[in-house]
N, C-alpha and C. Protein backbone atom coordinates (compact mmCIF):
# COMPACT_ATOMS: atom_id res chain seq x y z
N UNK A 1 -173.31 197.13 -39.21
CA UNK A 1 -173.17 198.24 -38.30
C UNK A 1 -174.14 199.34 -38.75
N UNK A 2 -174.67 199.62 -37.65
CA UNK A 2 -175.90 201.15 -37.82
C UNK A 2 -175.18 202.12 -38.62
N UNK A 3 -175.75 203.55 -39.14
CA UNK A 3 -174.89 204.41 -39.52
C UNK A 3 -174.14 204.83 -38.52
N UNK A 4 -175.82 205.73 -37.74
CA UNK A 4 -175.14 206.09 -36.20
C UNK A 4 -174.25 205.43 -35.74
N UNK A 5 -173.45 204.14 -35.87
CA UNK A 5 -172.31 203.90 -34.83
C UNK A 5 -170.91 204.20 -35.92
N UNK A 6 -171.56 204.14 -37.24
CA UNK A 6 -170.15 204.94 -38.36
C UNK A 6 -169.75 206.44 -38.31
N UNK A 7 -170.98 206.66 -38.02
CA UNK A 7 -170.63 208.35 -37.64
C UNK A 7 -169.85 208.66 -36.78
N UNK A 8 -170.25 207.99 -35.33
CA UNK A 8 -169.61 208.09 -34.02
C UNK A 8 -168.29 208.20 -33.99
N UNK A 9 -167.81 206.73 -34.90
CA UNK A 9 -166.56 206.20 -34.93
C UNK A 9 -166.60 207.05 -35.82
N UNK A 10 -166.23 207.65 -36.76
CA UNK A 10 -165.60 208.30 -37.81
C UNK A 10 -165.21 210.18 -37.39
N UNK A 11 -166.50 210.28 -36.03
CA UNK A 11 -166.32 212.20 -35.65
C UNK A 11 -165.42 211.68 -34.64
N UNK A 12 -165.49 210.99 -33.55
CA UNK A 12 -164.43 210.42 -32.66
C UNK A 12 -162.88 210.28 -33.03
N UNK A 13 -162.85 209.45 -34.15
CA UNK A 13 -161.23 209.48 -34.38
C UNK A 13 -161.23 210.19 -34.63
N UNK A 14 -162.01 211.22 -36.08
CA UNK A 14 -161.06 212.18 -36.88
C UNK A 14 -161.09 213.60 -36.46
N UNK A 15 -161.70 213.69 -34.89
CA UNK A 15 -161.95 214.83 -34.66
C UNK A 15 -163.07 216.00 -35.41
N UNK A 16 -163.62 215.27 -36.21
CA UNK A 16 -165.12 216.10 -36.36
C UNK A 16 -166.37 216.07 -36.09
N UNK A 17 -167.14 216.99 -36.14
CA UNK A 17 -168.28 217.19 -35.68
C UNK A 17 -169.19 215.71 -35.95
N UNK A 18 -170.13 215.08 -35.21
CA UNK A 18 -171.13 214.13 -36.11
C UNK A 18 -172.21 214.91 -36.23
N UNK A 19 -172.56 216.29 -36.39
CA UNK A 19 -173.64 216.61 -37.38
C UNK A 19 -173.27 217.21 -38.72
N UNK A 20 -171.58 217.29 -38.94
CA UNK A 20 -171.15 217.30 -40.51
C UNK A 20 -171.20 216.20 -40.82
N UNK A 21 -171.08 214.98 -40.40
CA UNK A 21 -170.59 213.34 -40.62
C UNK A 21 -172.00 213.09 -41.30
N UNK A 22 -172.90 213.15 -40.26
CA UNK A 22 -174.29 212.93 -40.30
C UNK A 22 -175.00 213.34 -42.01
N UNK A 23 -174.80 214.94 -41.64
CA UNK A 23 -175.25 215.47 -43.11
C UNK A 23 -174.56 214.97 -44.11
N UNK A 24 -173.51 214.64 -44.42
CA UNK A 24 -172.53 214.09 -44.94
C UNK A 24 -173.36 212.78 -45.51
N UNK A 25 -173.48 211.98 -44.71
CA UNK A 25 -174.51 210.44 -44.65
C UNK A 25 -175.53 210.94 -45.40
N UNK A 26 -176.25 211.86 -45.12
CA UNK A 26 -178.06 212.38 -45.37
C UNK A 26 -177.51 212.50 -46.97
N UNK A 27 -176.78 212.97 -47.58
CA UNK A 27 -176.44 213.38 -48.87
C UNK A 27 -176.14 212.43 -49.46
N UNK A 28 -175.42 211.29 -49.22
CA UNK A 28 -175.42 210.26 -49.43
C UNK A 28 -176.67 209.50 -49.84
N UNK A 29 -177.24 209.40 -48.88
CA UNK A 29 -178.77 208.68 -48.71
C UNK A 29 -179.17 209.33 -50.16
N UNK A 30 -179.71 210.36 -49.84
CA UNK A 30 -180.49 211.46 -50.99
C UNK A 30 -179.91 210.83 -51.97
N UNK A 31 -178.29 210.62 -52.58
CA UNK A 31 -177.91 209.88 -53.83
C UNK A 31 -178.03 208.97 -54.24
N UNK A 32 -178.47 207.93 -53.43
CA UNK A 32 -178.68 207.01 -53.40
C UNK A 32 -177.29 205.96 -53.26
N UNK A 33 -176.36 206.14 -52.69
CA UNK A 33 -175.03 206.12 -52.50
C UNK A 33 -175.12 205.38 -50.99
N UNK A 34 -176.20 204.96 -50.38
CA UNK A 34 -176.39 204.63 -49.16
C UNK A 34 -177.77 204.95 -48.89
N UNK A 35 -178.06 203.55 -48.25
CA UNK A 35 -179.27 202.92 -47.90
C UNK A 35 -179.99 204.02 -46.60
N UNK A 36 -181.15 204.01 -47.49
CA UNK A 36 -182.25 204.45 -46.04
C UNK A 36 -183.01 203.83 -45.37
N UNK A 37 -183.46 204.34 -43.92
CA UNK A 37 -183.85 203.43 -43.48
C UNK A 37 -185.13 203.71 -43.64
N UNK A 38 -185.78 202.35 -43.95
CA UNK A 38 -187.69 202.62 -44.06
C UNK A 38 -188.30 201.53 -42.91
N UNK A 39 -189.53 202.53 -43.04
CA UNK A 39 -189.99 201.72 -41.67
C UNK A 39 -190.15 202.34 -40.27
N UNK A 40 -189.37 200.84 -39.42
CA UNK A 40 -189.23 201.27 -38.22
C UNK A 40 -188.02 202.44 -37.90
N UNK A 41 -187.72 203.38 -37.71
CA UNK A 41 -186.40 204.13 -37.29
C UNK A 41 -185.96 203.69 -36.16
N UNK A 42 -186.91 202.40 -35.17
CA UNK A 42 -186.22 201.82 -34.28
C UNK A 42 -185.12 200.91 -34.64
N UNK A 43 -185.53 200.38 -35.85
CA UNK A 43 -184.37 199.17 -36.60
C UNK A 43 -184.14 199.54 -37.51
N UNK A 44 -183.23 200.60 -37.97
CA UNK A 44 -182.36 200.93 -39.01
C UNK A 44 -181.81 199.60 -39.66
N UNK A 45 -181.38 199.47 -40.73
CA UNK A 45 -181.27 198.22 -41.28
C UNK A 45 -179.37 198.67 -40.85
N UNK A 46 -178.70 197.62 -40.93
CA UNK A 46 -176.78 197.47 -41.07
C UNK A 46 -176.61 197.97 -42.34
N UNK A 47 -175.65 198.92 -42.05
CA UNK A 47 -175.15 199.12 -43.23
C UNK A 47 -173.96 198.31 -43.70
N UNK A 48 -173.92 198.21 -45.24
CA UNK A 48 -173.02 196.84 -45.80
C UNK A 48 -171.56 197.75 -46.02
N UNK A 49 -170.41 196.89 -46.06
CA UNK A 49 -169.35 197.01 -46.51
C UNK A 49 -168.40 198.05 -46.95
N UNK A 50 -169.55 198.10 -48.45
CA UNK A 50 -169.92 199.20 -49.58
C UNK A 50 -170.10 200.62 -48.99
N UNK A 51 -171.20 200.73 -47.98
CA UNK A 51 -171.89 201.86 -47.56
C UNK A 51 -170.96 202.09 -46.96
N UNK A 52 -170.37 201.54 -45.39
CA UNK A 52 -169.59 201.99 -44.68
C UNK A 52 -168.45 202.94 -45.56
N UNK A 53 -167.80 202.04 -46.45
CA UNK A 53 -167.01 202.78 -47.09
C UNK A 53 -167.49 204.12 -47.66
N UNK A 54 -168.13 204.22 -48.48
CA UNK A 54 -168.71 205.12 -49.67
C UNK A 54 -168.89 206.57 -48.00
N UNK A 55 -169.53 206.10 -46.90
CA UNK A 55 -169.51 207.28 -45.82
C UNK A 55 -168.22 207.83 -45.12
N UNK A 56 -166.88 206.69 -45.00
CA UNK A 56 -165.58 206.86 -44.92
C UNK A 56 -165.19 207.76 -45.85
N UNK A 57 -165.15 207.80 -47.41
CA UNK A 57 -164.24 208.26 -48.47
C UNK A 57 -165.05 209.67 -48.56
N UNK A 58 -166.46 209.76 -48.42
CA UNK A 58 -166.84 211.09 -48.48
C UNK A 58 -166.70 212.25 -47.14
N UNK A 59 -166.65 211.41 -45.98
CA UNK A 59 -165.62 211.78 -44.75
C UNK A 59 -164.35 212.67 -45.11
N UNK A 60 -163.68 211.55 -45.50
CA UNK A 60 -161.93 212.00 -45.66
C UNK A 60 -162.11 213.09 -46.84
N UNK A 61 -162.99 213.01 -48.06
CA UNK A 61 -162.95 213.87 -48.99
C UNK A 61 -163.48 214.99 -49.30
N UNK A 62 -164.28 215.43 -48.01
CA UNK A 62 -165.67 216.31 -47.80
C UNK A 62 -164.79 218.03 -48.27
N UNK A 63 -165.78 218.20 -49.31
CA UNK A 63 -165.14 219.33 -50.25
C UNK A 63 -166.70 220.24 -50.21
N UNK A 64 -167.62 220.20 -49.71
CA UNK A 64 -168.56 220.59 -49.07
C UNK A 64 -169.84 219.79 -49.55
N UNK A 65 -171.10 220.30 -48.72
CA UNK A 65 -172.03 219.23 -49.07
C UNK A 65 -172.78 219.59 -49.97
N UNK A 66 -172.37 220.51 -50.91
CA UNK A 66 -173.11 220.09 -52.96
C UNK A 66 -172.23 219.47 -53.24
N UNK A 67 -170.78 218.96 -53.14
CA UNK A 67 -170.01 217.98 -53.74
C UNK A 67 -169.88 217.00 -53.31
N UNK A 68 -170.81 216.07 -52.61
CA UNK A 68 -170.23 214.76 -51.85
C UNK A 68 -170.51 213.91 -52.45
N UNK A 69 -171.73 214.05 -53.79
CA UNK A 69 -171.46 212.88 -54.57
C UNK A 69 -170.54 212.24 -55.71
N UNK A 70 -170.24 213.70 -55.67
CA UNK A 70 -168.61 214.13 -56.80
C UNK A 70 -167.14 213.34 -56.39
N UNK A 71 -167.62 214.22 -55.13
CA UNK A 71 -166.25 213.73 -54.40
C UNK A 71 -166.14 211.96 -54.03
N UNK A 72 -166.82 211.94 -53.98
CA UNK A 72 -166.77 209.92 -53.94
C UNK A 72 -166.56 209.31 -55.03
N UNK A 73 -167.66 210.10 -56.55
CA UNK A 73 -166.75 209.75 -57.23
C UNK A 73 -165.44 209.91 -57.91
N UNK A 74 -165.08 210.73 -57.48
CA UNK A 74 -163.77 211.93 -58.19
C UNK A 74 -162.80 210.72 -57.30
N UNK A 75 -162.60 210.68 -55.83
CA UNK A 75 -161.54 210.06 -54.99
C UNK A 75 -161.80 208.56 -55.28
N UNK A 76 -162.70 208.38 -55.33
CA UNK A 76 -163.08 206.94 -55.69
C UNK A 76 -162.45 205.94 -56.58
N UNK A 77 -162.35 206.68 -57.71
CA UNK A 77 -161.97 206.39 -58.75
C UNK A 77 -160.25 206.67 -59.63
N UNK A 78 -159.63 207.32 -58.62
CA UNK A 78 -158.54 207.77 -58.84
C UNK A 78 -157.39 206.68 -58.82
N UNK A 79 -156.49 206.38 -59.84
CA UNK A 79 -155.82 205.43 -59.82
C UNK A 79 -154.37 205.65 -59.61
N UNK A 80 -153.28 204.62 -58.87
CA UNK A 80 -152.06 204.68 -58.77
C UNK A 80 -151.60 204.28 -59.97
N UNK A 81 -150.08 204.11 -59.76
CA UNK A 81 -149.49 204.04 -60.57
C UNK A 81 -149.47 202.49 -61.01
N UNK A 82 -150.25 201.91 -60.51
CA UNK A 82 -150.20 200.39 -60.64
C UNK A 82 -151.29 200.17 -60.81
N UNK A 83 -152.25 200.82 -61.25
CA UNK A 83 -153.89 200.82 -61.93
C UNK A 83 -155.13 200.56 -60.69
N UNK A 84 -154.68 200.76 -59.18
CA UNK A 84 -155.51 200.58 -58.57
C UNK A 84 -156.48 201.35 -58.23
N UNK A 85 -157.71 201.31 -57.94
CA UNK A 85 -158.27 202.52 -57.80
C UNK A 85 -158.17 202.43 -55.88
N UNK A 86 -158.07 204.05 -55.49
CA UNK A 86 -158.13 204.14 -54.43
C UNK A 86 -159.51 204.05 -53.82
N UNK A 87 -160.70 203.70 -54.19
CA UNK A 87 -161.59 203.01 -53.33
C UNK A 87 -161.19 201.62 -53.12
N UNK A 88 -160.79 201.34 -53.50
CA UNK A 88 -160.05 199.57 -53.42
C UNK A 88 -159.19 199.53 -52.28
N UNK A 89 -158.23 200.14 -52.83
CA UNK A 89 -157.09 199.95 -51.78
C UNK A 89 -157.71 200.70 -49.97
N UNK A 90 -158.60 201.57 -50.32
CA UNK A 90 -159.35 201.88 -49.00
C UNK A 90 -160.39 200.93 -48.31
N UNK A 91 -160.61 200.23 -48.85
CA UNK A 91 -161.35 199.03 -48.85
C UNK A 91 -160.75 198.11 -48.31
N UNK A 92 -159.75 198.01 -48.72
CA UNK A 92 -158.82 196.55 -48.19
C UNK A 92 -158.25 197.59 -47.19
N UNK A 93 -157.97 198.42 -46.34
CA UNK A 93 -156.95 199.11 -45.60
C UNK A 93 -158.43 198.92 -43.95
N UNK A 94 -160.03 199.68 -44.46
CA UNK A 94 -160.93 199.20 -43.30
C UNK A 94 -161.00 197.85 -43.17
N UNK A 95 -161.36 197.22 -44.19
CA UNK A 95 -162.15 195.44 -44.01
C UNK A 95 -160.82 194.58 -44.24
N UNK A 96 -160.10 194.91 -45.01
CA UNK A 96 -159.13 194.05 -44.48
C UNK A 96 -157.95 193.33 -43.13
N UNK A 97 -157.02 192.82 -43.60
CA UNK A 97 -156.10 192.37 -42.42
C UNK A 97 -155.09 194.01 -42.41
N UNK A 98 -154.90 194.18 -40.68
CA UNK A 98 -154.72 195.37 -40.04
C UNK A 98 -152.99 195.96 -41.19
N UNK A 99 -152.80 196.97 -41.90
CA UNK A 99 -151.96 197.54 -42.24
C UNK A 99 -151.24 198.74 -41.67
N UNK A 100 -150.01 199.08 -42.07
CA UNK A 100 -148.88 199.79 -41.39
C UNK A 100 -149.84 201.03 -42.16
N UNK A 101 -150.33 202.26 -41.61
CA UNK A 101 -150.75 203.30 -42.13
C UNK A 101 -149.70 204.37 -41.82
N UNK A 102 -149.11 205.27 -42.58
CA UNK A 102 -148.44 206.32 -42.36
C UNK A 102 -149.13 207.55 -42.08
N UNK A 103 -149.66 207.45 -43.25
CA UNK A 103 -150.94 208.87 -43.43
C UNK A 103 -151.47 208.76 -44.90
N UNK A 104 -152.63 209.56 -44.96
CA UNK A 104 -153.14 209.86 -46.35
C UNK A 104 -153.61 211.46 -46.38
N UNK A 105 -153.06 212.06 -47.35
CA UNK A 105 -153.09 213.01 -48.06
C UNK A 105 -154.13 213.85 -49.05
N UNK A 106 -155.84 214.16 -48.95
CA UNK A 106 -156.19 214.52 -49.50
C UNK A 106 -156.49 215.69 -50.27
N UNK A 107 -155.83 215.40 -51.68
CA UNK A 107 -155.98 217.04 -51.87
C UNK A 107 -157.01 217.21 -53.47
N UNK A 108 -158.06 218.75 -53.09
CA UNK A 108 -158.97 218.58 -53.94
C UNK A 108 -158.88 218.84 -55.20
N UNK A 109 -157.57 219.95 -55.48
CA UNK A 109 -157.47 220.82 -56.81
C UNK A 109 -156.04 220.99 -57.26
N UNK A 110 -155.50 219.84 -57.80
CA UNK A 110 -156.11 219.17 -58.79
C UNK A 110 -156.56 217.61 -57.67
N UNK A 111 -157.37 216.58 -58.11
CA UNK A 111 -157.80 215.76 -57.25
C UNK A 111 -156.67 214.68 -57.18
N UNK A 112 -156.02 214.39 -55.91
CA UNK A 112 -155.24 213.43 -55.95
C UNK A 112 -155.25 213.38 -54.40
N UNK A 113 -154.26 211.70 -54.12
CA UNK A 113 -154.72 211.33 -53.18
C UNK A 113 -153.14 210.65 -52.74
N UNK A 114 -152.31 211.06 -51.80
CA UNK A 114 -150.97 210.46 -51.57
C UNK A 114 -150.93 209.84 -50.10
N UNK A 115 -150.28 208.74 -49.67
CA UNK A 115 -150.68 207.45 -48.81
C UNK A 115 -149.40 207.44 -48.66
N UNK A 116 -148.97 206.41 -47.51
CA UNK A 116 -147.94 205.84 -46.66
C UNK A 116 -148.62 204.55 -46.31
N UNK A 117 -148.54 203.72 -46.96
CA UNK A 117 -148.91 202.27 -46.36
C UNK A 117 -147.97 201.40 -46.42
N UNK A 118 -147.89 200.46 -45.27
CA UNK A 118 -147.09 199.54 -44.93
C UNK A 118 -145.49 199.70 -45.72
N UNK A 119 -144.99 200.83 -45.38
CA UNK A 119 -143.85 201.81 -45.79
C UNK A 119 -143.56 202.07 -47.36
N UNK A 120 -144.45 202.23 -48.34
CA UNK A 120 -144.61 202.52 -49.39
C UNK A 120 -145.76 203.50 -49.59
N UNK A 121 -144.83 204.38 -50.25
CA UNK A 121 -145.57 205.81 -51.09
C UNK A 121 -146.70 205.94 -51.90
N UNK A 122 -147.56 205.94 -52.14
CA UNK A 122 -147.98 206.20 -53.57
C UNK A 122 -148.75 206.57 -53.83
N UNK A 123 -149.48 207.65 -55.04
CA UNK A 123 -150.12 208.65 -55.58
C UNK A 123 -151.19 207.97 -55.72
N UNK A 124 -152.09 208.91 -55.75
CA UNK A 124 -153.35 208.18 -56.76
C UNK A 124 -153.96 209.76 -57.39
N UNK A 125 -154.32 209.45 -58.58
CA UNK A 125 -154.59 210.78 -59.45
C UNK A 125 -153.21 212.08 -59.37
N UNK A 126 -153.82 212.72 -59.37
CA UNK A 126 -152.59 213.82 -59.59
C UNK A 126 -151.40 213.87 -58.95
N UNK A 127 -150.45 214.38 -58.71
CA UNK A 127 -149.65 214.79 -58.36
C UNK A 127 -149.91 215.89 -57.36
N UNK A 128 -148.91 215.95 -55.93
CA UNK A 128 -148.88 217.86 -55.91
C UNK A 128 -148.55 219.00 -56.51
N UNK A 129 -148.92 219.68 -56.27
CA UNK A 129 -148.30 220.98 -57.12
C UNK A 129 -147.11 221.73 -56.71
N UNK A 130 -146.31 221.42 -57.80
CA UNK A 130 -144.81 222.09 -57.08
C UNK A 130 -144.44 223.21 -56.39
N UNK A 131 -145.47 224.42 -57.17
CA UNK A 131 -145.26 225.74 -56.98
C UNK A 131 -146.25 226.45 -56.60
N UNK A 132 -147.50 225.61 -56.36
CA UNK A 132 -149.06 226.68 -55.73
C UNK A 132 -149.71 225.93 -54.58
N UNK A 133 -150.21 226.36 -53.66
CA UNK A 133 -150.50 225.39 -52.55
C UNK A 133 -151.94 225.11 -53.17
N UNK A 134 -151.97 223.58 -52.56
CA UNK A 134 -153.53 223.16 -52.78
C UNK A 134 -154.48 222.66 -51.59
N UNK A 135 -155.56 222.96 -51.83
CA UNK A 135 -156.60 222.91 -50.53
C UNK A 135 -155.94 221.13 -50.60
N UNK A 136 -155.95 220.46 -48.74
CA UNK A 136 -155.90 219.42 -48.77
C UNK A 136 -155.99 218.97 -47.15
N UNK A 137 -156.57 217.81 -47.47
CA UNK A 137 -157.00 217.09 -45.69
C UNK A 137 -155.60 216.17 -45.60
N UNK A 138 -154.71 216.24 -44.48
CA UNK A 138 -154.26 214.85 -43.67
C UNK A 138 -154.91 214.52 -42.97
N UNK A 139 -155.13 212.90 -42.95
CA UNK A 139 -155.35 212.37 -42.26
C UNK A 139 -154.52 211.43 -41.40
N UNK A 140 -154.30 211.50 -40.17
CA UNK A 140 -153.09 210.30 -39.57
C UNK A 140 -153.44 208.74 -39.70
N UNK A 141 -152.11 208.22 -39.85
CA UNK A 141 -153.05 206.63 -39.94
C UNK A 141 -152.85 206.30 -39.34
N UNK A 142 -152.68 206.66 -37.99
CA UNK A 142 -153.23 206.09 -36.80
C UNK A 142 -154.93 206.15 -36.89
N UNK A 143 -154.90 206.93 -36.81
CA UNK A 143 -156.54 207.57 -37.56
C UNK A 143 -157.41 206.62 -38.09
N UNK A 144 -156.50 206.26 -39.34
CA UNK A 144 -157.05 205.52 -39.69
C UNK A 144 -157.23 203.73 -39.55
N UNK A 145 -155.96 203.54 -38.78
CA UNK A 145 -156.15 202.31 -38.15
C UNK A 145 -156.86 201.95 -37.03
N UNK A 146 -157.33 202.90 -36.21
CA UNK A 146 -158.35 202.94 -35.39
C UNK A 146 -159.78 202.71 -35.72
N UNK A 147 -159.80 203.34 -36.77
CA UNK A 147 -161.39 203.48 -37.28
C UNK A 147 -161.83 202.05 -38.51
N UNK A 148 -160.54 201.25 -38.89
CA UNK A 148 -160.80 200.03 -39.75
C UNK A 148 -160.91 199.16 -38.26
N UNK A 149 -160.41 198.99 -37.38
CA UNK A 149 -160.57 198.38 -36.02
C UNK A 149 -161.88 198.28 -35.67
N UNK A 150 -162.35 199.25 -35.65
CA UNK A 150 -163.49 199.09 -35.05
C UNK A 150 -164.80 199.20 -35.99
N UNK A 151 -164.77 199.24 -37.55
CA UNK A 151 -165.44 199.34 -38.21
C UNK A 151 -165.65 197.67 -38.35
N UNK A 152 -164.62 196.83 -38.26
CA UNK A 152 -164.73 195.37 -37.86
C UNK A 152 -165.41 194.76 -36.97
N UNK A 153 -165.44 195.43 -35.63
CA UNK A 153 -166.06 194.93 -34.67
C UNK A 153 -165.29 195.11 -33.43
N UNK A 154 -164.14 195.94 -33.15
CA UNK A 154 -163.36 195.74 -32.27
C UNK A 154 -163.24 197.15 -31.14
N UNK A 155 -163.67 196.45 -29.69
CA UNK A 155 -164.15 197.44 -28.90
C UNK A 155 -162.84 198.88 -29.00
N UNK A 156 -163.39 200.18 -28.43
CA UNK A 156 -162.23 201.01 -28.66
C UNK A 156 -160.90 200.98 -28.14
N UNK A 157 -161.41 200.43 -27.06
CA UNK A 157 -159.98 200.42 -26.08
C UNK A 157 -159.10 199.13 -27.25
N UNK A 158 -159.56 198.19 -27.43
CA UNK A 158 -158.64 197.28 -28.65
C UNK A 158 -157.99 198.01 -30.10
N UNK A 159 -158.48 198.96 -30.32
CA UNK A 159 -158.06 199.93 -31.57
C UNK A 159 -157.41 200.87 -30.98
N UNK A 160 -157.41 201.37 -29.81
CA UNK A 160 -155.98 202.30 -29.46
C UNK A 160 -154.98 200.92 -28.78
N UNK A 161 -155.19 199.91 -28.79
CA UNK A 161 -153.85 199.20 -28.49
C UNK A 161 -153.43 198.68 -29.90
N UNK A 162 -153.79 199.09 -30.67
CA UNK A 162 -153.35 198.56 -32.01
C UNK A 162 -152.41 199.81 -32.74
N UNK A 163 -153.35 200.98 -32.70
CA UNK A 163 -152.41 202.24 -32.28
C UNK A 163 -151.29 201.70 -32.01
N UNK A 164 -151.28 201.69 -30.87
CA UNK A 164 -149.49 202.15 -29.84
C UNK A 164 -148.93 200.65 -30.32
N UNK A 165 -149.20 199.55 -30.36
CA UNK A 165 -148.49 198.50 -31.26
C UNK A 165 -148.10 199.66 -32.54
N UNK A 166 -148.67 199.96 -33.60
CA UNK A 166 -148.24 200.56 -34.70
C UNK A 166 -146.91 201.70 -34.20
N UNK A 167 -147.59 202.02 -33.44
CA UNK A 167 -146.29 203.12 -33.29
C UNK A 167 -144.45 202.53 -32.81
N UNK A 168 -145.11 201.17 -31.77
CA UNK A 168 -144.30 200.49 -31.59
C UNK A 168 -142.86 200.16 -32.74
N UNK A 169 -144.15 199.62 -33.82
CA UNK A 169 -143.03 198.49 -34.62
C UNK A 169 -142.49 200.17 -35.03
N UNK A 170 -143.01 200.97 -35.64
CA UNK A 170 -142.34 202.10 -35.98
C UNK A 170 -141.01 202.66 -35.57
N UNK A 171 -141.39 202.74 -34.15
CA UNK A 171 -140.40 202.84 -33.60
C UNK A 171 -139.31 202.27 -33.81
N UNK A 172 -138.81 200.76 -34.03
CA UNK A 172 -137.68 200.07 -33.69
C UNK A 172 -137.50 199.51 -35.22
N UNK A 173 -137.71 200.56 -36.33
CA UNK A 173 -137.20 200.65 -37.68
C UNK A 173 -136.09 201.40 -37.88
């Protein structure tokens, strides 16, 4: 998949701009954190797997753009309580088989990362803070089950019926 069609899909669901998404990408590139395109700019090369992701996690984690190579690795690398790192488990949640998303929780200070998947809780890096509020993104996982849908290959209208299925089984728990 092009960038341009990760961007699209990624300002579309999550409701942001694609010239933050974009710059977002460009900073990336510059890190070398994602491929540029040389050459023709008519044939951008596909971006792999890896990339898609690495432009997802700095998406969800965007703490501004002098920190986006931080922040990929800071969220990246953050582990549950069961030693996983949450680029992994974000990994398997886009490219994998479709999961129950609740929501995910990003928060920058201190860096941690709290999830609802397939009706289980769980942290990655810090904790919240009991008694001071901390800067932090939700994201819905509807949100995010929309955007692993179609980061697969699956037209939009098929990722909002996967949506309202999700909400479905929800429902009749």
């Amino acid at each position: 998949m092009r960038k341009s069609s990760v961007v699209e899909i990624l300002a579309r669901r999550l409701g942001r701009g694609a010239g933050r998404i974009e710059a977002i990408a460009q900073r990336l590139a510059e890190a070398g954190m994602v491929s540029r395109a040389e050459g023709s700019k008519r044939y951008p090369p596909d971006l792999d797997n890896i990339e898609m992701l690495t432009i997802v996690l700095a998406t969800l984690a965007d703490n501004g753009l002098g920190h986006v190579r931080q922040s990929v690795e800071t969220f990246g690398t953050l582990q549950n309580e069961h030693g996983q790192h949450f680029s992994d488990v974000l990994s398997d949640l886009l490219f994998g088989p479709p999961a129950d998303i609740g929501h995910v929780i990003i928060r920058h200070d201190p860096a941690g990362v709290s999830a609802v998947i397939n009706g289980n809780h769980t942290v990655f890096g810090a904790e919240a803070p009991a008694k001071t509020a901390a800067k932090a993104s939700i994201v819905p996982g509807y949100a995010l089950v929309a955007i692993a849908a179609e980061l697969q290959g699956q037209p939009p209208a098929q990722a909002e019926s996967m949506i309202e299925l999700a909400r479905l089984q929800r429902a009749f728990r």
